[in-house]
C-alpha atoms as a PDB file:
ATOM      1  CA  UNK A   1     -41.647 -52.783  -0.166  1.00  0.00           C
ATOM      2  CA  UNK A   2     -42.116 -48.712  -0.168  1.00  0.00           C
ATOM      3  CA  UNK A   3     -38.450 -47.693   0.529  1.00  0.00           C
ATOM      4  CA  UNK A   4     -38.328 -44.532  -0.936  1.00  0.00           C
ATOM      5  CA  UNK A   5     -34.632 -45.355  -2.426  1.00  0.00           C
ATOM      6  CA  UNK A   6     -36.853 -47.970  -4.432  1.00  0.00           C
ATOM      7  CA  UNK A   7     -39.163 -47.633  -7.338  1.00  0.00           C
ATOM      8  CA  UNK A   8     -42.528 -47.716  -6.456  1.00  0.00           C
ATOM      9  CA  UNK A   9     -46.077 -47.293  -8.184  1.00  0.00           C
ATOM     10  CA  UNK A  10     -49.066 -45.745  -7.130  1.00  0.00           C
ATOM     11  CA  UNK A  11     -51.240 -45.291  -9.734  1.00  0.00           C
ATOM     12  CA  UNK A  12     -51.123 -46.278 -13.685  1.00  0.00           C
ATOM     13  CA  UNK A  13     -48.880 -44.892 -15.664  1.00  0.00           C
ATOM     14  CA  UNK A  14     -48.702 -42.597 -16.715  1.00  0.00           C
ATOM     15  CA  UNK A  15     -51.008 -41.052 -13.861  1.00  0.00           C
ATOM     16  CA  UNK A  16     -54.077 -38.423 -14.136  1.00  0.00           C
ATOM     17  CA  UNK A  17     -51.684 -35.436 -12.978  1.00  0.00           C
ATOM     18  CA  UNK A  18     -49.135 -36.077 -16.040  1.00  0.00           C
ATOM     19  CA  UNK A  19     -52.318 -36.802 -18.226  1.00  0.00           C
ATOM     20  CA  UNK A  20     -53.578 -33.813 -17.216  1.00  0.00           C
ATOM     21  CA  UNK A  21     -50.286 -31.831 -17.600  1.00  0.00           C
ATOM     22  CA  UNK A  22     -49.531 -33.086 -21.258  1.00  0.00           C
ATOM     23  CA  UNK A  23     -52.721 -31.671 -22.440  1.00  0.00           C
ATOM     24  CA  UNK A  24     -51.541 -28.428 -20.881  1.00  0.00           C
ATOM     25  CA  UNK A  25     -48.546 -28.961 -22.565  1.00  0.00           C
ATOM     26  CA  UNK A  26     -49.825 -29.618 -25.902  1.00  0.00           C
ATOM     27  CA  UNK A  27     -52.089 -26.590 -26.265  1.00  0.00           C
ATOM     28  CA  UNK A  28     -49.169 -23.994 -25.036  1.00  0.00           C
ATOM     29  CA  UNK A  29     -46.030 -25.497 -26.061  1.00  0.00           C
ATOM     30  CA  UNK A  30     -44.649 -25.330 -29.730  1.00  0.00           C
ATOM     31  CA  UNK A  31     -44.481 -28.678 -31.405  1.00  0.00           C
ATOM     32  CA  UNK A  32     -41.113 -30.166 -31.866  1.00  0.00           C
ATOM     33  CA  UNK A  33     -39.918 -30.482 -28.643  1.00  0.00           C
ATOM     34  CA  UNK A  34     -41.858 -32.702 -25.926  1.00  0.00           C
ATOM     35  CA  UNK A  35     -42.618 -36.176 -27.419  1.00  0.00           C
ATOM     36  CA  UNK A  36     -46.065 -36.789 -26.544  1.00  0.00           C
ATOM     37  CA  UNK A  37     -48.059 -40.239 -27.184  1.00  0.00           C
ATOM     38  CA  UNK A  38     -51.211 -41.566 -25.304  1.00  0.00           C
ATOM     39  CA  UNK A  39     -48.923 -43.530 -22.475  1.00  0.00           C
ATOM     40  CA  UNK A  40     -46.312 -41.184 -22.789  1.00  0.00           C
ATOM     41  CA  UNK A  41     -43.912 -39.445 -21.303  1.00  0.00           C
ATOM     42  CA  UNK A  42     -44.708 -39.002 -16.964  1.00  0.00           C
ATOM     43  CA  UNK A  43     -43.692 -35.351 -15.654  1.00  0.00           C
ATOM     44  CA  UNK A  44     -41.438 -35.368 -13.050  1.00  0.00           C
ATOM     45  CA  UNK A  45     -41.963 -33.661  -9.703  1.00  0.00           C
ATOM     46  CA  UNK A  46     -38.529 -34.524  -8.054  1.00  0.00           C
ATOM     47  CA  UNK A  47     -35.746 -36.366  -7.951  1.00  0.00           C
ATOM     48  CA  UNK A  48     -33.032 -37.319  -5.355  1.00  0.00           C
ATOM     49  CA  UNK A  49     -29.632 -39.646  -6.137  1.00  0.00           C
ATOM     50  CA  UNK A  50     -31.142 -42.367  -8.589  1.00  0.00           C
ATOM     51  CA  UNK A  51     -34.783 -42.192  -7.802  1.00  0.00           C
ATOM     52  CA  UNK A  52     -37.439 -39.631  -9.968  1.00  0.00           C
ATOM     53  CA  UNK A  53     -40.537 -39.055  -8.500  1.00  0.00           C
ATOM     54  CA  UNK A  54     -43.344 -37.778 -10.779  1.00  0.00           C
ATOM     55  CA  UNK A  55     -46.359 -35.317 -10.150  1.00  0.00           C
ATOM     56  CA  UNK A  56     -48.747 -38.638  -9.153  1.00  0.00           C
ATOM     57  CA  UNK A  57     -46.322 -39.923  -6.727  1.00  0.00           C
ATOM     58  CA  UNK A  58     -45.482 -42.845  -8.699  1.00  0.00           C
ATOM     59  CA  UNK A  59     -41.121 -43.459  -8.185  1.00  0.00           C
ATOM     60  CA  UNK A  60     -38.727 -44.897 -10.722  1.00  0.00           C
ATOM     61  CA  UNK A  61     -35.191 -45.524 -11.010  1.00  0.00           C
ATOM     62  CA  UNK A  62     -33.088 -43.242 -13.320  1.00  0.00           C
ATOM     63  CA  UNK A  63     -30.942 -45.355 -15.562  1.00  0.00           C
ATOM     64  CA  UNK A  64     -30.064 -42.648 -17.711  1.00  0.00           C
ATOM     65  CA  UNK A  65     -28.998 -40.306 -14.827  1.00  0.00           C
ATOM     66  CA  UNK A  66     -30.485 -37.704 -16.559  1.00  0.00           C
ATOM     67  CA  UNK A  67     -28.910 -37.688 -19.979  1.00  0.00           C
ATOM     68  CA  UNK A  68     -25.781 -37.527 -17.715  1.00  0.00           C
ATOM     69  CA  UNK A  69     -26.323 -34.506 -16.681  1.00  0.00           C
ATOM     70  CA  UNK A  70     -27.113 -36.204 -13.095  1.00  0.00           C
ATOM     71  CA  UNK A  71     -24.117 -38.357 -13.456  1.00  0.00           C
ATOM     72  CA  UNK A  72     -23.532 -37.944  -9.326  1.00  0.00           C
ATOM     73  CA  UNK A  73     -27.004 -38.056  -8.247  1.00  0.00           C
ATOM     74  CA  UNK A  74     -30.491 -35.727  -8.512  1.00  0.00           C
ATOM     75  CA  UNK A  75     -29.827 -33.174  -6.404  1.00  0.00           C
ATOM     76  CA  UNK A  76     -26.290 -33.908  -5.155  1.00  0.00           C
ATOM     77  CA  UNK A  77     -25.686 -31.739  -1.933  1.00  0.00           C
ATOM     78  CA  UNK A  78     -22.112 -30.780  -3.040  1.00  0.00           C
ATOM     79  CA  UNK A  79     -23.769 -29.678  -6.044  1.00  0.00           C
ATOM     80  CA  UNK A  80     -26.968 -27.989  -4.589  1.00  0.00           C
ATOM     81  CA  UNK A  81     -24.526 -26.192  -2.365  1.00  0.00           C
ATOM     82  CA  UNK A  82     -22.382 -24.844  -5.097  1.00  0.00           C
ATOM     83  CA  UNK A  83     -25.328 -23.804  -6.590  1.00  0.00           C
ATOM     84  CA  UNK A  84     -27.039 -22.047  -4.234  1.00  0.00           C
ATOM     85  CA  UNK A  85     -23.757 -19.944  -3.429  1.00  0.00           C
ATOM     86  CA  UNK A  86     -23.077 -18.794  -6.970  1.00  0.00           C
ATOM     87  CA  UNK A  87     -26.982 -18.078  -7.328  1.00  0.00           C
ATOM     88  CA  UNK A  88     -26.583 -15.404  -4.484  1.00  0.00           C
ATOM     89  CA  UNK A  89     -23.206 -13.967  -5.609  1.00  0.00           C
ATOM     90  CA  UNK A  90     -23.366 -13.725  -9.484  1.00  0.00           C
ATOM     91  CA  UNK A  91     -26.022 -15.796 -11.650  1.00  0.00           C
ATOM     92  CA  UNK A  92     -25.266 -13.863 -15.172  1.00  0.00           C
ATOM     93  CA  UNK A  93     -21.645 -12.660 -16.496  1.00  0.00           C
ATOM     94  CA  UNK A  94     -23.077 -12.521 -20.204  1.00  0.00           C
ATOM     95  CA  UNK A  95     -21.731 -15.448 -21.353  1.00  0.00           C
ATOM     96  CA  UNK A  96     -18.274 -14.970 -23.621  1.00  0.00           C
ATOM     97  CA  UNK A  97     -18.890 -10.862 -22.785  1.00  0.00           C
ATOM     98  CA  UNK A  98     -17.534 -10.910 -19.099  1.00  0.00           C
ATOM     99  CA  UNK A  99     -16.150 -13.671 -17.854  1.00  0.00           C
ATOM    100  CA  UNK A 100     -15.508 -14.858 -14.254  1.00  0.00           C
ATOM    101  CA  UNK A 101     -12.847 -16.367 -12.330  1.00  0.00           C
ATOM    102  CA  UNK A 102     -14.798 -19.619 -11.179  1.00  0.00           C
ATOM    103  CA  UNK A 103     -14.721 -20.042 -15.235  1.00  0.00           C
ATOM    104  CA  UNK A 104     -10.979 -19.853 -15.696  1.00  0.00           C
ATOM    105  CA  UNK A 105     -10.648 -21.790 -12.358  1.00  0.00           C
ATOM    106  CA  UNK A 106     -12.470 -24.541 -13.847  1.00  0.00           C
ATOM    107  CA  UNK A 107     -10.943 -23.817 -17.685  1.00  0.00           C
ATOM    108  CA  UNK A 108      -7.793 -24.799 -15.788  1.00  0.00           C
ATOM    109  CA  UNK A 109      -9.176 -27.750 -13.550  1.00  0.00           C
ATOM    110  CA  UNK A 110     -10.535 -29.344 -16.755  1.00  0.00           C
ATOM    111  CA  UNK A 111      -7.032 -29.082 -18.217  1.00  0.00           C
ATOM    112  CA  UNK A 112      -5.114 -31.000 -15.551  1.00  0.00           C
ATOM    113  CA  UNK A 113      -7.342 -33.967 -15.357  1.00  0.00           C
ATOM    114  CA  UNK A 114      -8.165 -34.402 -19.173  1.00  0.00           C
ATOM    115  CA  UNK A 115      -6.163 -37.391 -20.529  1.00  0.00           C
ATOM    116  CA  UNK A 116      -3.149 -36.526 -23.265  1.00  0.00           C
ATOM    117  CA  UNK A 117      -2.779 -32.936 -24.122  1.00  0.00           C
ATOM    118  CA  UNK A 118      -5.802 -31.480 -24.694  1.00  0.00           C
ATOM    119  CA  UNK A 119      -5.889 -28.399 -22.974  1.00  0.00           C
ATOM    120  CA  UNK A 120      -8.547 -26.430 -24.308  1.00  0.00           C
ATOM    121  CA  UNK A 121     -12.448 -26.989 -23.766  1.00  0.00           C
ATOM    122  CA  UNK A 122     -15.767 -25.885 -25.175  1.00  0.00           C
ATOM    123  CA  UNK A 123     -18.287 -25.239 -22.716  1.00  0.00           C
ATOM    124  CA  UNK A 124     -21.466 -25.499 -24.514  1.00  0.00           C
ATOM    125  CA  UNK A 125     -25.014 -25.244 -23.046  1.00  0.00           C
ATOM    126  CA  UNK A 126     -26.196 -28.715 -24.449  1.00  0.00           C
ATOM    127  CA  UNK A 127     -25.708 -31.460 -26.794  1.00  0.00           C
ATOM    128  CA  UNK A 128     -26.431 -30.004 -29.767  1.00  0.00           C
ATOM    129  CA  UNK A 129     -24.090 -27.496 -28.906  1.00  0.00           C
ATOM    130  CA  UNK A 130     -21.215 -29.619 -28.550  1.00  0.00           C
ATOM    131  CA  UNK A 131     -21.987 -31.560 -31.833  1.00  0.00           C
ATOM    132  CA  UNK A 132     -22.308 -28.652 -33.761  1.00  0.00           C
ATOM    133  CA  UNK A 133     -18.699 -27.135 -32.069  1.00  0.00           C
ATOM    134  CA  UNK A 134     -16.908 -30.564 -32.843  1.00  0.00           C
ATOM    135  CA  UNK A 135     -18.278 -30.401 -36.626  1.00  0.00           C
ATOM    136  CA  UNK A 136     -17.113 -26.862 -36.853  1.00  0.00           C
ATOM    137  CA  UNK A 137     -13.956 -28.082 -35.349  1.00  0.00           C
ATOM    138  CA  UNK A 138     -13.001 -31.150 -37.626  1.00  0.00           C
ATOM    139  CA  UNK A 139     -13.732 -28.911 -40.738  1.00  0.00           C
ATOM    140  CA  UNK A 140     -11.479 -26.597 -39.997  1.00  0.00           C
ATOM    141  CA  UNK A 141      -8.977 -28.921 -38.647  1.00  0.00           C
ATOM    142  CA  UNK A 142      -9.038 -31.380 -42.001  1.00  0.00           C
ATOM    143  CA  UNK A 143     -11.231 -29.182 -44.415  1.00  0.00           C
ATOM    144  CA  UNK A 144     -13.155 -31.964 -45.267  1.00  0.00           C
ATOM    145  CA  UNK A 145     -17.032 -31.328 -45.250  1.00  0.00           C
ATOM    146  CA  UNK A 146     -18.047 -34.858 -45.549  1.00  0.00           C
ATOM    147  CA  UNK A 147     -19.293 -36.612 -42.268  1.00  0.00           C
ATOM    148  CA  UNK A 148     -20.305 -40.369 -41.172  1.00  0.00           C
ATOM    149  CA  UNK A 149     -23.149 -40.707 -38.593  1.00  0.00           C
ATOM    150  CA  UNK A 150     -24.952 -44.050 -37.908  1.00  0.00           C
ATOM    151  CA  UNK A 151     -28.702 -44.702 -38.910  1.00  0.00           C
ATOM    152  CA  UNK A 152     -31.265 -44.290 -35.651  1.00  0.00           C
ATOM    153  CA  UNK A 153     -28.410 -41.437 -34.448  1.00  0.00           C
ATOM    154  CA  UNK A 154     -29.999 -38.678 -32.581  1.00  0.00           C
ATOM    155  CA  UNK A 155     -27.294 -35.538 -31.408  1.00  0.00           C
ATOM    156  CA  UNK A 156     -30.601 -32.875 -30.984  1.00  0.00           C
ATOM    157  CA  UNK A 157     -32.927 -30.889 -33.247  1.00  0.00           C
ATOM    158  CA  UNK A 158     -30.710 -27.545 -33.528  1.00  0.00           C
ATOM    159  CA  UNK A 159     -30.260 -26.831 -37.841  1.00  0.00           C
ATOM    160  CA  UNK A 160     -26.568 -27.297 -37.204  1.00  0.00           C
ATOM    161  CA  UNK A 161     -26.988 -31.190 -36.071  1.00  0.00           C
ATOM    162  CA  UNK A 162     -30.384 -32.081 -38.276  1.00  0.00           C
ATOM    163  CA  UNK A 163     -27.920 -33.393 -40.969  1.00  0.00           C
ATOM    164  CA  UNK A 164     -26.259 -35.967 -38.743  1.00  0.00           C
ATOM    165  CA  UNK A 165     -29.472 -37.124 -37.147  1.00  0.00           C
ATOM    166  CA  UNK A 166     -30.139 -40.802 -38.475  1.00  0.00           C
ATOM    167  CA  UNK A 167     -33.811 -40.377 -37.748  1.00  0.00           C
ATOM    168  CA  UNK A 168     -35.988 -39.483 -40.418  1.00  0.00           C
ATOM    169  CA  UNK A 169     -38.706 -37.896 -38.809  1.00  0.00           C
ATOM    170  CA  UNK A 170     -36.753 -35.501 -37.221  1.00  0.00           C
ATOM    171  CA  UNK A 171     -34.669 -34.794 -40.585  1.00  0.00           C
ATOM    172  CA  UNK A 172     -37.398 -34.677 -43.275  1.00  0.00           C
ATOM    173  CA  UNK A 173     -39.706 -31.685 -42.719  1.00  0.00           C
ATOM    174  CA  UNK A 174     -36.212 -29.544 -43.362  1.00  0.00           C
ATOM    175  CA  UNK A 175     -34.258 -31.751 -46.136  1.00  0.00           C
ATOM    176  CA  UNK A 176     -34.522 -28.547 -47.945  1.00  0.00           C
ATOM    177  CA  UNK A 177     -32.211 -26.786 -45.746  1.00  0.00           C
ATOM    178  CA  UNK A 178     -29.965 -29.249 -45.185  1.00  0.00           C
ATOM    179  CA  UNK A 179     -26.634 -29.708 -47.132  1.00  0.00           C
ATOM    180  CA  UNK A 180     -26.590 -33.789 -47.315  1.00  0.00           C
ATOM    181  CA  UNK A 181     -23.636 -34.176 -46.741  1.00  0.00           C
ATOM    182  CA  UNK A 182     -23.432 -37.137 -44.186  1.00  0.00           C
ATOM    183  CA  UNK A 183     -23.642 -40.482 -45.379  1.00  0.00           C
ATOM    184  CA  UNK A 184     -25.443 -42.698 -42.697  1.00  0.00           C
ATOM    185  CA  UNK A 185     -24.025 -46.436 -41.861  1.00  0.00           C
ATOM    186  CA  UNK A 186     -26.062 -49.017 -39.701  1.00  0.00           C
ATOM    187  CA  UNK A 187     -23.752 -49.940 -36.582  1.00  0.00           C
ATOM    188  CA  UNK A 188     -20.509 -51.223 -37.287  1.00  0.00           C
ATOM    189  CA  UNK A 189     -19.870 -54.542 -39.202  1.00  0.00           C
ATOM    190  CA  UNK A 190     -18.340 -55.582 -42.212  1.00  0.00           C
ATOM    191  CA  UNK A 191     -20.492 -54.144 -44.522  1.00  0.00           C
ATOM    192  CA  UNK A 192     -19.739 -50.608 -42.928  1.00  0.00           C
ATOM    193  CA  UNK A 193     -16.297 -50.955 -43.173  1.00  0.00           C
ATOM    194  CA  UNK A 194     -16.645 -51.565 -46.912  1.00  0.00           C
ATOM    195  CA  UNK A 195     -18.988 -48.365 -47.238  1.00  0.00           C
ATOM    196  CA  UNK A 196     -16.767 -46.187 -44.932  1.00  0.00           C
ATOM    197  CA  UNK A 197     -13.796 -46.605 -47.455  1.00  0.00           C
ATOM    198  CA  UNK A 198     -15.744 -46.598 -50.547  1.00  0.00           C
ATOM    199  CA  UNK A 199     -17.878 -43.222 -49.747  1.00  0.00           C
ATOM    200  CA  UNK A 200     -17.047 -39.711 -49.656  1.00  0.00           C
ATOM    201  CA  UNK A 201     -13.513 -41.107 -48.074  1.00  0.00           C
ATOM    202  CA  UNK A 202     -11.767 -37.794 -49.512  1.00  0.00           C
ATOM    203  CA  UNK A 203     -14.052 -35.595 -48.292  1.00  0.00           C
ATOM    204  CA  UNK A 204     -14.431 -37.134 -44.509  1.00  0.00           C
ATOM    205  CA  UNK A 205     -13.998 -34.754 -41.680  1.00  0.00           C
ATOM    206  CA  UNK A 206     -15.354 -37.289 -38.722  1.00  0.00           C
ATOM    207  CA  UNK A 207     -17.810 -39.926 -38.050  1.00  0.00           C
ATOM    208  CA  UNK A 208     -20.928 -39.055 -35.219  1.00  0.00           C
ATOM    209  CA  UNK A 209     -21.637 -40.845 -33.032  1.00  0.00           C
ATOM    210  CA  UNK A 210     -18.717 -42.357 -31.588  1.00  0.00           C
ATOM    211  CA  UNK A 211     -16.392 -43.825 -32.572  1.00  0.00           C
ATOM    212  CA  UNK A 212     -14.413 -42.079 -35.049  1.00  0.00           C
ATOM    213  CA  UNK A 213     -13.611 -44.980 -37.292  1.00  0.00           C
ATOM    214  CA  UNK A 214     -14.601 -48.369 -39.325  1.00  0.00           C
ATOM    215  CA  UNK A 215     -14.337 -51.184 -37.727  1.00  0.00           C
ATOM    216  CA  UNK A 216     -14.115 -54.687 -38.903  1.00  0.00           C
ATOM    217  CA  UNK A 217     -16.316 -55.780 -36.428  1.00  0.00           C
ATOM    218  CA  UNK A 218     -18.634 -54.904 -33.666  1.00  0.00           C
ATOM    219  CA  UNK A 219     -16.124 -57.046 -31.126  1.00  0.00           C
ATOM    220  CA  UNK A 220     -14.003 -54.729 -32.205  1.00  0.00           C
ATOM    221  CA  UNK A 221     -15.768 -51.792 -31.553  1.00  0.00           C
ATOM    222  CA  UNK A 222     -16.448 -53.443 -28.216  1.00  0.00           C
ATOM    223  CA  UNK A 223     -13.159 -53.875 -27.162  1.00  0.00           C
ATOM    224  CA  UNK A 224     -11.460 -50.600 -28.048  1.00  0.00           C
ATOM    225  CA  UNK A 225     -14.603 -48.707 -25.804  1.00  0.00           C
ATOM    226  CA  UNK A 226     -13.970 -51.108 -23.092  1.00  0.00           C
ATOM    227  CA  UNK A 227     -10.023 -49.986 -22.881  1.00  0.00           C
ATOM    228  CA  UNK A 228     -11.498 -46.364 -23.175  1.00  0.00           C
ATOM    229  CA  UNK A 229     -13.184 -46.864 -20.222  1.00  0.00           C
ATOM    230  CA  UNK A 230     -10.731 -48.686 -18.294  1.00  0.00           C
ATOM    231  CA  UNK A 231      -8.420 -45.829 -19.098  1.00  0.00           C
ATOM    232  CA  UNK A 232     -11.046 -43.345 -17.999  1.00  0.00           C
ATOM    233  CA  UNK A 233     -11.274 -44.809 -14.696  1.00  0.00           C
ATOM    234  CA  UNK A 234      -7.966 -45.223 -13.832  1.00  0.00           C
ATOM    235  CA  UNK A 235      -7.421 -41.357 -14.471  1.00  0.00           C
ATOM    236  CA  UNK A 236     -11.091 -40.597 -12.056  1.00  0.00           C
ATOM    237  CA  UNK A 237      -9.192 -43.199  -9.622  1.00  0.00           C
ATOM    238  CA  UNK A 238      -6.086 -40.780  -9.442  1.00  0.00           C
ATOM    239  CA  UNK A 239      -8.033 -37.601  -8.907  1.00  0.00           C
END
């Protein structure tokens, strides 16, 4: 079957084209950034709804919609559109400098819909971003420096979110700059729970990557993100 909704391969993969590309890549672009291996990764040439097609031809279905950045589809006409208006009436209000409307418009959007009482947002340009904001944001809220982050974690390679990566590789070429002060737990069981309470407890701000506690169990864990989401999609069901 060939039904371009579908994956579909053409050629090995990763094809000549993204062969070709990464050893473009390699030579221009500075290390730390593309994660390149001998069958790895395929460049992309497009991508529409759930299907990414790369420079060979070769189709696949996106299961990670993109980081969720795609989290409606590749190339979402609603979103193209919006897009392609703003692009030819402002692209650049320098940032926090001059702000626009369509930012307080949405500001204000975001407000209404978020569950509880959080009214204010953050809108940061990535992931990193945001983990570095909500580290910032539970030290000054508890004034404890002390964080928990699971081993194999990975928030991005910014300085501010090296120390909560649980990835060595990524961590170790600049242990010298960071201030070790996350203590990394495998994924919650009962020995985490007895490590949570036993280390740096005083000094906790939060735990990264979700959630922010110990629990007793990994049903546990299990069951409280399942009501998270069944709350979450009662309030996208109301909208």
């Amino acid at each position: 079957m060939n039904d371009e909704r579908f994956e579909h391969l053409r050629t090995p993969v990763p094809g000549p084209r993204s062969l070709a590309l990464q050893t473009l890549l390699e030579r221009y672009e500075s290390r730390g950034v593309t994660y390149l291996a001998p069958h790895y990764p395929v460049f992309w040439e497009s991508a529409h709804g759930a299907t990414v097609t790369d420079v060979d031809g070769n189709r696949y279905l996106d299961l990670t919609s993109a980081f969720g950045v795609a989290n409606i589809g590749h190339t979402n006409p609603t979103v193209t559109a919006a897009i392609m208006q703003q692009a030819t009436h402002l692209i650049h209000g320098m940032g926090d400098v001059h702000p626009t409307e369509v930012r307080a418009r949405l500001l204000e959007v975001l407000a209404r819909i978020t569950p509880g009482n959080l009214q204010k947002t953050y809108l940061a340009a990535g992931g990193a971003e945001a983990i570095e904001f909500a580290r910032k944001t539970a030290f000054l809220a508890t004034g404890k420096p002390h964080t928990l982050a699971y081993t194999g974690a990975y928030h991005g390679l910014s300085l501010g979110t090296l120390d909560v990566i649980g990835i060595a590789k990524f961590r170790d070429p600049f242990a010298a700059l960071l201030d070790a002060r996350t203590t990394f737990l495998p994924f919650p069981n009962a020995a985490t729970r007895a490590r949570c309470r036993s280390e740096h407890r005083r000094d906790l701000a939060r735990t990264d990557s979700r959630p922010r506690r110990c629990y007793r169990s990994p049903q546990r864990l299990l069951a409280r993100t399942a009501r998270a989401l069944r709350r979450a999609r009662r309030v996208a069901d109301s909208r």
